[in-house]
Protein backbone atom coordinates (compact mmCIF):
# COMPACT_ATOMS: atom_id res chain seq x y z
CA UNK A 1 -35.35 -173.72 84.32
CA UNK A 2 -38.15 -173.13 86.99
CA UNK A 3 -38.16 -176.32 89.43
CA UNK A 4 -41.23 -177.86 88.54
CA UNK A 5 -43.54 -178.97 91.53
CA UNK A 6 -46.09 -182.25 91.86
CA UNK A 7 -48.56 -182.32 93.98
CA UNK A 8 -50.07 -185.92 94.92
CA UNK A 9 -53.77 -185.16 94.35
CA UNK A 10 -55.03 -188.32 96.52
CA UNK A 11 -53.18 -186.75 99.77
CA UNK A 12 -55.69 -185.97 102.11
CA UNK A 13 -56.48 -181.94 102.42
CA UNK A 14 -53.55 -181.24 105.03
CA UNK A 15 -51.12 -183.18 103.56
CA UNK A 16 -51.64 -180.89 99.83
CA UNK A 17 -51.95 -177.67 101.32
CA UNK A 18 -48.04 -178.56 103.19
CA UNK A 19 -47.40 -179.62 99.66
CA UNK A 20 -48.64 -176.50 98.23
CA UNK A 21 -47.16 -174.27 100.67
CA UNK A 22 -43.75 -175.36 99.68
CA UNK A 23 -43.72 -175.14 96.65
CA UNK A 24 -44.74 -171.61 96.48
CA UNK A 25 -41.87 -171.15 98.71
CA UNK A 26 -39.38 -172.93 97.26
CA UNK A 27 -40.42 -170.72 93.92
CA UNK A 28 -40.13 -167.49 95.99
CA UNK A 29 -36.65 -168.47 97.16
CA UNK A 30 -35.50 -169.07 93.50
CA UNK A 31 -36.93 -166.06 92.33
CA UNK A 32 -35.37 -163.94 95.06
CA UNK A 33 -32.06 -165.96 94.52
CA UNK A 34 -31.77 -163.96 91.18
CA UNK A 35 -31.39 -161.01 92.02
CA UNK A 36 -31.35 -159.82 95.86
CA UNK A 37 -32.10 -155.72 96.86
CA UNK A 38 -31.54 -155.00 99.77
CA UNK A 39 -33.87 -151.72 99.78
CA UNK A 40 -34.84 -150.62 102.69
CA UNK A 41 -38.14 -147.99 102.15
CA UNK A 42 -37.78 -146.69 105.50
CA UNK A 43 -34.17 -145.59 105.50
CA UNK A 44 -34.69 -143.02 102.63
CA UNK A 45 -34.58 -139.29 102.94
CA UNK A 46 -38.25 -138.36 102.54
CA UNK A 47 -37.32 -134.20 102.65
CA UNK A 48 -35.57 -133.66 99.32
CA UNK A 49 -35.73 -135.70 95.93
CA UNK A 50 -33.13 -134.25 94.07
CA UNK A 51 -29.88 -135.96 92.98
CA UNK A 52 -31.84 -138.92 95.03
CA UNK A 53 -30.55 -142.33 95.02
CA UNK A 54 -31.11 -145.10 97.51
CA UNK A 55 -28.70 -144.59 100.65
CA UNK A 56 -27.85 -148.41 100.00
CA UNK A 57 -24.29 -148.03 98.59
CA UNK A 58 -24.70 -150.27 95.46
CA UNK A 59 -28.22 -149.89 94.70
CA UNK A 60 -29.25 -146.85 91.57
CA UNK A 61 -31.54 -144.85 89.69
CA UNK A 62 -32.63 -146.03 86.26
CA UNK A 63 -35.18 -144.82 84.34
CA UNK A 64 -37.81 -142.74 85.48
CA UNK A 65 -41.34 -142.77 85.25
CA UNK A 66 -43.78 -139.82 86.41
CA UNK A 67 -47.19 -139.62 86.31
CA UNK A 68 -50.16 -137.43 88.32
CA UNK A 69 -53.30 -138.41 89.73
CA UNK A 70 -55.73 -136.25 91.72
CA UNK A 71 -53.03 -134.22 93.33
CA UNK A 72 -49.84 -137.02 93.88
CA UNK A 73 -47.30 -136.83 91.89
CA UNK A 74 -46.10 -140.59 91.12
CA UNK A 75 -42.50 -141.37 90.73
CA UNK A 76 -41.87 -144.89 89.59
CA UNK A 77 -38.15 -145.39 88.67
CA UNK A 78 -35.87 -148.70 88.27
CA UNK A 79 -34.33 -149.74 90.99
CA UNK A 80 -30.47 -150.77 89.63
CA UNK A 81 -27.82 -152.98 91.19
CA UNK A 82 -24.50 -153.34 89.78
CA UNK A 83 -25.01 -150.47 86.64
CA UNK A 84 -26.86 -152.95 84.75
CA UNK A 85 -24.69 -156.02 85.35
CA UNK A 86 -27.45 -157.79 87.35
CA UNK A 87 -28.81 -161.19 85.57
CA UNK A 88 -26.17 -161.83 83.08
CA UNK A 89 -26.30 -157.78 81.83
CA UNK A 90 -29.82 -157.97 81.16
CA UNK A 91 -30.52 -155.55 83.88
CA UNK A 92 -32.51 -157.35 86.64
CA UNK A 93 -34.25 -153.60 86.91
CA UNK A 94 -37.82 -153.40 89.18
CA UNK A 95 -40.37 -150.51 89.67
CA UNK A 96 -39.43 -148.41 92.52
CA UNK A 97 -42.14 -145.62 93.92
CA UNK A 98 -41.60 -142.27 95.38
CA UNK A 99 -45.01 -139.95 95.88
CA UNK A 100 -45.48 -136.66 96.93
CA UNK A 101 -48.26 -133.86 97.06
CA UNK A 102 -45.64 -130.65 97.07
CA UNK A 103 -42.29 -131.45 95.27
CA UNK A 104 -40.94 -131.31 98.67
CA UNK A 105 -42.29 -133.73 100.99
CA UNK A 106 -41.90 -137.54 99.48
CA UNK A 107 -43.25 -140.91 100.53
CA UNK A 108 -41.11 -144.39 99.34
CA UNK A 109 -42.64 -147.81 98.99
CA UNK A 110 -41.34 -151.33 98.82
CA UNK A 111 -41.17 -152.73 94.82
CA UNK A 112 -44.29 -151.27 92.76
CA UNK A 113 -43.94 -154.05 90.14
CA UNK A 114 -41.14 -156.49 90.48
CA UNK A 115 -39.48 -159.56 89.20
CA UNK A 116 -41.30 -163.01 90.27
CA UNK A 117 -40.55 -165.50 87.09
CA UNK A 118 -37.32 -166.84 86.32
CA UNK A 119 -37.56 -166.29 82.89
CA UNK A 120 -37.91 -162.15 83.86
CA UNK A 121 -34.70 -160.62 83.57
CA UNK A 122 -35.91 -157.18 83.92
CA UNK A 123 -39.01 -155.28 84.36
CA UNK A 124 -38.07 -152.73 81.77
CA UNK A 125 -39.17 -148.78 81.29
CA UNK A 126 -43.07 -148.44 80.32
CA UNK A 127 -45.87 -145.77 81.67
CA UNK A 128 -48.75 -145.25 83.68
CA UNK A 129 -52.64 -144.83 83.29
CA UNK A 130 -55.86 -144.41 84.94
CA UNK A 131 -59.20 -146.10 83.28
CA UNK A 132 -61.97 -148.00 84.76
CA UNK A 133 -61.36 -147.07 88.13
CA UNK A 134 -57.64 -148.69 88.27
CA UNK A 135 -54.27 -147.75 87.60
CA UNK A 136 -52.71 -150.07 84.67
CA UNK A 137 -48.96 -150.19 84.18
CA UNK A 138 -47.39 -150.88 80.50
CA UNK A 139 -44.29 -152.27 80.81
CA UNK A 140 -41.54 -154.54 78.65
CA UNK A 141 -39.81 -157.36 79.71
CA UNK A 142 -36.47 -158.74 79.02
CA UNK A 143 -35.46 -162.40 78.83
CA UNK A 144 -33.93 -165.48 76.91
CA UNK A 145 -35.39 -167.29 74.25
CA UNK A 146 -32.93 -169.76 72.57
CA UNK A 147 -29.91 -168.02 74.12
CA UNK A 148 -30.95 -164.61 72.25
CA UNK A 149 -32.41 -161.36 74.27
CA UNK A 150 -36.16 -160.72 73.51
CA UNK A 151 -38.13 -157.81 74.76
CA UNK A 152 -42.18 -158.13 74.78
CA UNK A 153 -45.06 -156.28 76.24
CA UNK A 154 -46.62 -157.02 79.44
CA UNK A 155 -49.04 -155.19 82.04
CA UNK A 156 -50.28 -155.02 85.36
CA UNK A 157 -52.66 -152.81 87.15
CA UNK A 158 -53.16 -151.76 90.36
CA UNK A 159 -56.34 -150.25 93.10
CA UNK A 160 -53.82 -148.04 94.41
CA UNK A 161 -51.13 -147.24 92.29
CA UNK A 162 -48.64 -148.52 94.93
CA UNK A 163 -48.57 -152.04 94.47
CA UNK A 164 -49.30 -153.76 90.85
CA UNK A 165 -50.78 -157.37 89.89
CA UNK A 166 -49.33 -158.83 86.46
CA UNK A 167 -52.25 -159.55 84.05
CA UNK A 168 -52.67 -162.40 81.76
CA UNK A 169 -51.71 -163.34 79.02
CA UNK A 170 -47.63 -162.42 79.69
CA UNK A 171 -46.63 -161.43 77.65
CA UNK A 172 -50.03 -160.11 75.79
CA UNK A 173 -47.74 -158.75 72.69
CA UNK A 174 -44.79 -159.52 71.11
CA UNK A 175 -42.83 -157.82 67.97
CA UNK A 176 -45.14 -158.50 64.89
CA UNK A 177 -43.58 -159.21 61.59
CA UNK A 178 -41.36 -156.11 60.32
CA UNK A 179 -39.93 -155.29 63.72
CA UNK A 180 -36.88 -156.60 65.46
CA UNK A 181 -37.63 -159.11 68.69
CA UNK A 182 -34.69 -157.44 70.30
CA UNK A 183 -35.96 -154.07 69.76
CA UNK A 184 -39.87 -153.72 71.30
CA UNK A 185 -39.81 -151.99 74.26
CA UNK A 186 -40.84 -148.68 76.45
CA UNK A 187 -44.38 -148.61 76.14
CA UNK A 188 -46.09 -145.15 76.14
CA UNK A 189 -49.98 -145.47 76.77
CA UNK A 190 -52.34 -142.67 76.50
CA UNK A 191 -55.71 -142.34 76.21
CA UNK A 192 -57.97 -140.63 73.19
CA UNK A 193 -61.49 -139.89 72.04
CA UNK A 194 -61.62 -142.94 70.30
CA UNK A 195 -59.63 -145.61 72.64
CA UNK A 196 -56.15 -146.49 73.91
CA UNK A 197 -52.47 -145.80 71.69
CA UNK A 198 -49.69 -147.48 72.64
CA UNK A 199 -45.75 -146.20 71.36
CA UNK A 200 -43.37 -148.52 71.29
CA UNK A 201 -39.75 -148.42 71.16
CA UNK A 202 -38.72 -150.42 68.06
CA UNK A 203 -36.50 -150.90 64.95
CA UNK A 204 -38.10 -152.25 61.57
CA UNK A 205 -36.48 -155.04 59.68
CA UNK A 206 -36.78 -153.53 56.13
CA UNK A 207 -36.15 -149.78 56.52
CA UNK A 208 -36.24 -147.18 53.81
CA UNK A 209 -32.99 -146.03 53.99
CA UNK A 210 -30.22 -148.23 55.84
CA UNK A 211 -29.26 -148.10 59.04
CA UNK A 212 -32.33 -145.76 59.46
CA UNK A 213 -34.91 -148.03 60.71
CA UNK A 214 -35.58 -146.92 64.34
CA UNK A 215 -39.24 -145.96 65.14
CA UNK A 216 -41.56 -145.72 67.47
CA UNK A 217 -44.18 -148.86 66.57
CA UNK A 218 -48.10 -147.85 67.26
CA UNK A 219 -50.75 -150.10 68.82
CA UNK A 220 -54.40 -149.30 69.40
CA UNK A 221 -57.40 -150.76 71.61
CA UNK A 222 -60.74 -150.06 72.46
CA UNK A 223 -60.76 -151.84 75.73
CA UNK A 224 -56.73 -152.06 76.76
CA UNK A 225 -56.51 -155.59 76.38
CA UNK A 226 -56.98 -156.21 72.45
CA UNK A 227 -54.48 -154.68 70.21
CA UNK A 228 -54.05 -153.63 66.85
CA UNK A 229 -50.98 -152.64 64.57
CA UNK A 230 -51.42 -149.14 62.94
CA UNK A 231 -48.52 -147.10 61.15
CA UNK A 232 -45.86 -145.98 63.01
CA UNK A 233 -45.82 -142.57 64.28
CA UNK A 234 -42.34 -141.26 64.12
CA UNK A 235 -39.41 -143.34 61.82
CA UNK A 236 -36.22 -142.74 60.36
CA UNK A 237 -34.06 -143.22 63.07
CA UNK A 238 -30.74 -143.68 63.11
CA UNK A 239 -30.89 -146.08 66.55
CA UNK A 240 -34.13 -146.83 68.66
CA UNK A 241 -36.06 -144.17 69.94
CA UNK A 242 -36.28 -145.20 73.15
CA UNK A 243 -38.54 -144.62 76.38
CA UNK A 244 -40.97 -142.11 74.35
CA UNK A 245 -43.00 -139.55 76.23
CA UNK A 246 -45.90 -138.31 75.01
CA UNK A 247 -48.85 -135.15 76.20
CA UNK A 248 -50.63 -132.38 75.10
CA UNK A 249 -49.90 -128.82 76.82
CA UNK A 250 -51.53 -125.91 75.97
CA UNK A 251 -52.90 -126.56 72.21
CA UNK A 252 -49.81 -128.10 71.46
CA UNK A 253 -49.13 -132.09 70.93
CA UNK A 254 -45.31 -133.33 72.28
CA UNK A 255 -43.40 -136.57 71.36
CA UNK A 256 -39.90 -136.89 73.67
CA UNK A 257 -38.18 -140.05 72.70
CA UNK A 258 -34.02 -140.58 72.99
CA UNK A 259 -31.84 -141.43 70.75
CA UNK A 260 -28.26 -140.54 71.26
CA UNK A 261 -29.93 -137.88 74.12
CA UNK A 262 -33.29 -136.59 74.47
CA UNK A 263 -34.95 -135.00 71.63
CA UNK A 264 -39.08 -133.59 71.07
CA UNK A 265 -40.93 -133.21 68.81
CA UNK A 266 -44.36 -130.76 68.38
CA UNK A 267 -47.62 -130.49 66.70
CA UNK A 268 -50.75 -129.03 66.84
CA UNK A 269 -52.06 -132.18 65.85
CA UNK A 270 -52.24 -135.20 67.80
CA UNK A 271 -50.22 -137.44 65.97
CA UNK A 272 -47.98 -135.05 63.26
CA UNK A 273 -47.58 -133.94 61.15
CA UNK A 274 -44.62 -132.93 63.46
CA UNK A 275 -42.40 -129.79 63.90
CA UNK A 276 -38.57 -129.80 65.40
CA UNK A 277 -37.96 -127.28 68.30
CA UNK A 278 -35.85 -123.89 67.27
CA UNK A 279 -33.64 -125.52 70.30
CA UNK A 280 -33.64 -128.88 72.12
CA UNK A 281 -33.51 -128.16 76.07
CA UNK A 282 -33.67 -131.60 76.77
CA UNK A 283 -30.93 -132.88 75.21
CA UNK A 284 -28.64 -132.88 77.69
CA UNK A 285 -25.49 -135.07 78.24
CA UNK A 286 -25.98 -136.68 82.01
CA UNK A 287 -29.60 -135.96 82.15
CA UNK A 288 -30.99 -139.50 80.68
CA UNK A 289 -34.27 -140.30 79.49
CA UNK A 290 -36.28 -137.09 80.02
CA UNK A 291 -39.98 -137.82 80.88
CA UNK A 292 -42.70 -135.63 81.94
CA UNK A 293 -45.70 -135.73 83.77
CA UNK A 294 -48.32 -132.55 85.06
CA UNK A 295 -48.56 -130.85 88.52
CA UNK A 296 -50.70 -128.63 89.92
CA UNK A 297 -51.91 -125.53 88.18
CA UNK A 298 -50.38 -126.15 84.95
CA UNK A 299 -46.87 -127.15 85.84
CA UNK A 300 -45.33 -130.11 84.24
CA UNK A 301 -42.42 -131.76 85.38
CA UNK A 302 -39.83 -133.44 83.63
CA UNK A 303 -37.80 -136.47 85.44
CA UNK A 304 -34.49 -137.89 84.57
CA UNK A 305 -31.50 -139.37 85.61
CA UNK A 306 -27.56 -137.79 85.95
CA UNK A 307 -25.00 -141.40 85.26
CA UNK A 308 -22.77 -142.65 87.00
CA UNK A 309 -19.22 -142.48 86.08
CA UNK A 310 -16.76 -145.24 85.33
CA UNK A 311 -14.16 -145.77 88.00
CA UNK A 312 -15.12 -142.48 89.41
CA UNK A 313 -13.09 -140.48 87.56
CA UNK A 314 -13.69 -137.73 85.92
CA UNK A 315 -13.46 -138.85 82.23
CA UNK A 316 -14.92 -142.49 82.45
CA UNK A 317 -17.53 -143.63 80.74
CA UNK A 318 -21.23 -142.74 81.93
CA UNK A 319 -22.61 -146.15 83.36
CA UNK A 320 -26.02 -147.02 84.16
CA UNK A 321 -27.54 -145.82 86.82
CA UNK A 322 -27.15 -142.84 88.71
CA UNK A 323 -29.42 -140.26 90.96
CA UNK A 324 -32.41 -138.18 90.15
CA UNK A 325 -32.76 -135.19 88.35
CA UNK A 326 -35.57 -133.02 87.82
CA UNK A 327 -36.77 -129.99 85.99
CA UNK A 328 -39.60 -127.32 85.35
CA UNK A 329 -40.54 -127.07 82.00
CA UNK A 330 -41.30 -123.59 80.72
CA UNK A 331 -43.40 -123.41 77.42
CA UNK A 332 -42.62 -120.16 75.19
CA UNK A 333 -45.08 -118.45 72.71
CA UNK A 334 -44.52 -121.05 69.27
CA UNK A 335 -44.31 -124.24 71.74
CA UNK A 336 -40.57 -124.77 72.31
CA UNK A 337 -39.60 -125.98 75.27
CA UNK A 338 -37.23 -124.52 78.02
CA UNK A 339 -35.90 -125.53 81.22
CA UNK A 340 -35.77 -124.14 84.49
CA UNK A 341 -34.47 -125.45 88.28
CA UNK A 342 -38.37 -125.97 89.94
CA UNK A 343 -38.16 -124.06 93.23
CA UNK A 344 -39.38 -126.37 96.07
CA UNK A 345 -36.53 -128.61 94.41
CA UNK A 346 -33.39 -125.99 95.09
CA UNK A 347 -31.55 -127.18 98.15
CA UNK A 348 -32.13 -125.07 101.19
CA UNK A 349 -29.11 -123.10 102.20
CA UNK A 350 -27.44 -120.94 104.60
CA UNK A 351 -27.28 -116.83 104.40
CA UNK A 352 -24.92 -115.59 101.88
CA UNK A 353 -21.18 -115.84 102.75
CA UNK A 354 -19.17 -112.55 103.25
CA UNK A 355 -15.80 -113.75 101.34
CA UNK A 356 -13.49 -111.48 100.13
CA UNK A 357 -11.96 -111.40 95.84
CA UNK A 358 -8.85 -111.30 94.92
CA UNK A 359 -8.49 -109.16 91.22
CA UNK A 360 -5.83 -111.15 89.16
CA UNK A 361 -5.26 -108.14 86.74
CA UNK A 362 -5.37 -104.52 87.69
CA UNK A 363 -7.86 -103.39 85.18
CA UNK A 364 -10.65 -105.82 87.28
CA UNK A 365 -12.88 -104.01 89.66
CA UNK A 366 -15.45 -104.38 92.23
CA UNK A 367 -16.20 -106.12 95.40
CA UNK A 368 -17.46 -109.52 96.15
CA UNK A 369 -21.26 -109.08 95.53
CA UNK A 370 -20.28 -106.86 91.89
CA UNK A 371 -16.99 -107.00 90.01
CA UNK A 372 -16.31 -106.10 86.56
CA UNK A 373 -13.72 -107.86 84.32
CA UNK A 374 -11.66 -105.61 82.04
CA UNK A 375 -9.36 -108.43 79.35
CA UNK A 376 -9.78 -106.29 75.81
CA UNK A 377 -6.30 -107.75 74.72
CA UNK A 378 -6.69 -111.04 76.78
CA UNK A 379 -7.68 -112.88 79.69
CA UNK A 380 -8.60 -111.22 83.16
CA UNK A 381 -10.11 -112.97 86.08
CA UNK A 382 -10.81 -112.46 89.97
CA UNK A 383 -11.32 -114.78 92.68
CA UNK A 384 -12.58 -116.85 96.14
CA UNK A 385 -11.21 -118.59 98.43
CA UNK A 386 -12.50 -120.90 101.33
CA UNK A 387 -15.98 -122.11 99.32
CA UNK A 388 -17.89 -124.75 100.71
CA UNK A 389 -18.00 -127.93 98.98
CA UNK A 390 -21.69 -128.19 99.14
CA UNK A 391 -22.78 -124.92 97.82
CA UNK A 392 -25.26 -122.67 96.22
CA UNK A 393 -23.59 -119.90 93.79
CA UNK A 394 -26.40 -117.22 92.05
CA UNK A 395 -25.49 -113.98 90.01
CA UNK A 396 -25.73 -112.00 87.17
CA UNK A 397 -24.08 -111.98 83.84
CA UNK A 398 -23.70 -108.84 81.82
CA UNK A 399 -21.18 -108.75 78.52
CA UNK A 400 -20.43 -105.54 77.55
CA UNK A 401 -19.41 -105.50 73.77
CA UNK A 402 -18.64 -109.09 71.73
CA UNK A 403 -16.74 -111.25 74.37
CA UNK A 404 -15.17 -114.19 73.21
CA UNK A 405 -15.37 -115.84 75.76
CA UNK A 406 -16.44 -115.60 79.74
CA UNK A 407 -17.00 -117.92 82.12
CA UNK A 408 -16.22 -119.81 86.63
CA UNK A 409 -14.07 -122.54 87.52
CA UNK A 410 -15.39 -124.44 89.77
CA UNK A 411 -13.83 -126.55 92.55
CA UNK A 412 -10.39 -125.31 91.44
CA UNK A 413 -7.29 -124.03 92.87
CA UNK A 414 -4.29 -121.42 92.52
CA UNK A 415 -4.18 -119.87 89.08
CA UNK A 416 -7.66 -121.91 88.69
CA UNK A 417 -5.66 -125.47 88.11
CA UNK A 418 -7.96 -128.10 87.95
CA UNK A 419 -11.61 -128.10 88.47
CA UNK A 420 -14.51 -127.67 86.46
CA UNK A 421 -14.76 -124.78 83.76
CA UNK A 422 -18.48 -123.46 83.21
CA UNK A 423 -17.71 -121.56 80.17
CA UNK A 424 -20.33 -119.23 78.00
CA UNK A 425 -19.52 -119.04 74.52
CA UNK A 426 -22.41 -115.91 72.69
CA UNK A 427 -20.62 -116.40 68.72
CA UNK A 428 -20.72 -119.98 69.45
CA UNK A 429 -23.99 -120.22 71.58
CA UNK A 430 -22.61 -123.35 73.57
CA UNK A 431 -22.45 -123.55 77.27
CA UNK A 432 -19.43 -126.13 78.38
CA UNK A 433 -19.65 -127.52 81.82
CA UNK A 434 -16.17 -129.47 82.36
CA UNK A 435 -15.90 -132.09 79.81
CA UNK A 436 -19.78 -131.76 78.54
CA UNK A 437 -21.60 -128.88 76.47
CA UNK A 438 -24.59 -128.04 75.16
CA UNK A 439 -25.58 -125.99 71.93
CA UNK A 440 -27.87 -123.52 70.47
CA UNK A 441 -28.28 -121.14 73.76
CA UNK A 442 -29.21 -117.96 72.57
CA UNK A 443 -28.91 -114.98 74.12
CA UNK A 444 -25.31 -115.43 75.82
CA UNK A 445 -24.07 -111.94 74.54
CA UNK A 446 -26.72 -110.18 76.74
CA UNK A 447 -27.36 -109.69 80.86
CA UNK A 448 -28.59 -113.23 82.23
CA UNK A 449 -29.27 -115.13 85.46
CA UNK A 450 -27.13 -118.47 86.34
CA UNK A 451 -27.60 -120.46 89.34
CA UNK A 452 -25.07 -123.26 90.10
CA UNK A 453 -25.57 -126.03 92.90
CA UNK A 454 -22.39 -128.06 94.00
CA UNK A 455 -23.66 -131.31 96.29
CA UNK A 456 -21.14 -134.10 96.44
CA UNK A 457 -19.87 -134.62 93.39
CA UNK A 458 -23.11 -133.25 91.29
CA UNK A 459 -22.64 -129.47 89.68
CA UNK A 460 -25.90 -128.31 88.60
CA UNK A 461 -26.31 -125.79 86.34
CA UNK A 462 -29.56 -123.51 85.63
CA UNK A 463 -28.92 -120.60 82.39
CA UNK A 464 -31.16 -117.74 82.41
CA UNK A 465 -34.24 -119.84 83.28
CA UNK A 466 -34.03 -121.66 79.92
CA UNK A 467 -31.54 -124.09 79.56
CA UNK A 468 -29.99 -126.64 82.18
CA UNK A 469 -27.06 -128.32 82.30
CA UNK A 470 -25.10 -130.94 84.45
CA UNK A 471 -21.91 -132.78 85.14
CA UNK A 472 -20.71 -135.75 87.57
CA UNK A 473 -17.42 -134.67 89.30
CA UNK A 474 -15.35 -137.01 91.60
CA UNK A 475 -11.98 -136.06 91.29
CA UNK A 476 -11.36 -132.33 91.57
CA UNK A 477 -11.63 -131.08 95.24
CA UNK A 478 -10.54 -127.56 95.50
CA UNK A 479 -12.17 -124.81 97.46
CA UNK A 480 -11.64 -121.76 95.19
CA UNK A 481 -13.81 -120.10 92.70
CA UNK A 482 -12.94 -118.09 89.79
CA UNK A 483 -14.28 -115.49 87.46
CA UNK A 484 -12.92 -114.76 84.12
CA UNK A 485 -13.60 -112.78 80.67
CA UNK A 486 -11.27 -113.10 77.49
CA UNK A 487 -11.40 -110.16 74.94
CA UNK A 488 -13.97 -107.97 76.55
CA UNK A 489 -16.07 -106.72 79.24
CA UNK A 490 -17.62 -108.97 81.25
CA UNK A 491 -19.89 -107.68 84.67
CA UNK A 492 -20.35 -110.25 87.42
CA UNK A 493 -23.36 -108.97 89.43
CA UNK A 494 -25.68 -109.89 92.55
CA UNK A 495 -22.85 -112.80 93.67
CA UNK A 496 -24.59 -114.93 96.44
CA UNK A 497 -22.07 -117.93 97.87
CA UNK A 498 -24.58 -120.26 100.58
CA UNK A 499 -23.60 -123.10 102.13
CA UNK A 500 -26.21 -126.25 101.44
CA UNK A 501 -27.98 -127.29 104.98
CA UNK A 502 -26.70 -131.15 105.53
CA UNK A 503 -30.08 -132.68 106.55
């Protein structure tokens, strides 16, 4: 309970404000005696935001949270301690900020919008907008009621977009009849022609079919402060679509929401009827909660966030909270989305290494910028030795014929034991990167461009422009790198090795 504070109103004026002054404090002090950060603004790198997370050894990346505004790009994200574990497991999560002007150059600011109620137990996911002259932030926040977890809808806004002030009422919406308490959460504002939409993370009580009840709710105002329910705009989930995205690129309408990954949606209408993607680029194990917002001349960004691992192994379980991860999104002819590694975001490196190969079968060819792969009746590979640990690796990928199979280790050793397999699949169309995949990646049985990024125990992986993928290592630690083809031809072309610059 929140100490409760009495102020002797026939004390002269002194005497109250000492009274006052106290109080306030002795509220701040149990506030702050929740949950303490110790997050230090100043002591962050302010040169490179990828794979960011606070240099404070037990503090996280949650959720992320980008939005533009006359030229800065906003990055709010929650600001974890303990993977979630903070306040009895109900998060104890905070708005962080991050700004910048040219994807390379970032600013970082004390708490945006923080905990300071008892009853708060986190300042949940939510979005960003710009009316009347102010920023508002849309949030949810967590808390006990009669020993259950609730979520409900609260805002603040803000002159700057750097520091927020909660509005009243708080909350100034809860879960109307027909959706679960425990499931109304991750607001999405945005603004149209004829007022405000809000999408809300929720599950209905009744559904059509069972067990298929997730949806994202839909509230509307005129004036942001005065809601009304309207239908929902995307149901018939199998779990809660959670922290939706929503925008409008190029005459075509997107929904992102997660739900067991990241999935979209598209329209040319604003609100559906709505078509699925030929592939879903987003959906990508390790890359959590996908959400987007513009940059300059045209680009739009999308944010996200690579786990951390259990135990820090290899194979445990992805916990909350990790380090940033962004992409470019690239927008093909009938609206699909695609992925690509956003250049002022790549990791400045050294000049290309001169290493020497090593062919492990004698029908394998080349040199160390161009080898070829003969392994018609089998497997064939070549390899590196001495590779950095923090590395860029580029080339080219040419099958020649129907390979089964091709493919690097990564951070491995002799005869390529352990490490990390990046393995290209064309009959399947899957790309594997150690113990994660994804699916539906066309165009492996032709020449295409891979770039790879290895920084501490973060492998990076960019496909022919189109399709990302990434993996959390800990464990494997080797220094060699190998190349190999099974049942075919494979040509491994323009090979560039560079060291990452330690900054």
């Amino acid at each position: 309970m929140m100490p409760v504070f009495t102020v002797n109103c026939k004390l002269d004026k002194p005497m109250r404000k000492i009274y006052i002054l106290l109080a306030f404090a002795s509220v701040n002090q149990f506030v702050q005696a929740q949950l303490f950060l110790n997050f230090n603004p100043t002591n962050q790198p302010t040169n490179q935001i990828q794979y960011f997370k606070p240099v404070e050894e037990d503090l996280f990346v949650g959720d992320c949270i980008p939005f533009s505004h006359n030229g800065v790009f906003y990055l709010y994200w929650l600001i974890d301690k303990g993977h979630h574990t903070a306040l009895n497991g109900l998060g104890g999560h905070q708005w962080a900020l991050s700004t910048t002007t040219d994807l390379i150059n970032w600013k970082h600011y004390p708490i945006a919008l923080g905990i300071d109620e008892e009853w708060e137990k986190s300042i949940c996911t939510g979005s960003v907008i710009y009316a009347n002259n102010l920023f508002y932030a849309f949030y949810a926040t967590r808390l006990l009621k009669d020993g259950k977890t609730q979520e409900q809808l609260s805002y603040a806004i803000s002159k700057d977009g750097i520091k927020y002030v909660k509005q009243k009422p708080n909350p100034f919406f809860t879960a109307p009849d027909g959706y679960i308490p425990s499931q109304f959460r991750d607001p999405k504002i945005i603004a149209d022609k004829d007022g405000y939409h809000l999408f809300i993370s929720s599950f209905k009580t009744d559904p059509e079919i069972d067990r298929y009840g997730g949806c994202l709710a839909h509230l509307f105002s005129t004036d942001l402060k005065n809601w009304s329910v309207k239908e929902p705009v995307l149901t018939g989930q199998r779990g809660t679509p959670e922290c939706s995205d929503y925008f409008y690129w190029n005459g075509w309408y997107y929904l992102i929401y997660s739900s067991g990954g990241n999935h979209y949606v598209k329209s040319r209408n604003p609100f559906g009827p709505w078509e699925y993607p030929r592939y879903q680029a987003l959906k990508v194990p390790f890359n959590n909660v996908a959400k987007t917002a513009e940059f300059k001349n045209g680009r739009r960004i999308s944010v996200a966030w690579i786990p951390s691992r259990e135990d820090n192994k290899d194979n445990g379980r992805e916990r909350f909270g990790g380090n940033i991860v962004l992409r470019e999104l690239v927008q093909e002819d009938d609206g699909t989305l695609a992925t690509k590694f956003a250049p002022e975001l790549i990791p400045e490196c050294s000049a290309r290494l001169d290493l020497s190969i090593t062919f492990d079968n004698k029908s394998s060819s080349g040199n160390s910028e161009n080898l070829q792969i003969k392994s018609p009746n089998g497997i064939g590979s070549a390899h590196f030795m001495k590779i950095p640990d923090n590395c860029r690796i580029t080339l080219e990928i040419e099958p020649v014929g129907n390979d089964e199979e091709y493919g690097i280790y990564l951070r491995t050793n002799d005869s390529a034991i352990g490490g990390y397999r990046l393995n290209f699949s064309p009959n399947q169309e899957t790309v594997q990167l150690g113990n994660l995949s994804i699916e539906s990646v066309a165009g492996l049985g032709k020449n295409l461009f891979v770039d790879i990024i290895l920084k501490g125990d973060i492998i990076d992986v960019c496909v022919d422009n189109k399709r990302c993928i990434s993996n959390r290592g800990p464990e494997q630690k080797g220094n060699q790198l190998w190349f190999y083809a099974k049942q075919g031809t494979v040509n491994f072309k323009t090979i560039s090795i560079c060291e990452l610059k330690e900054k």
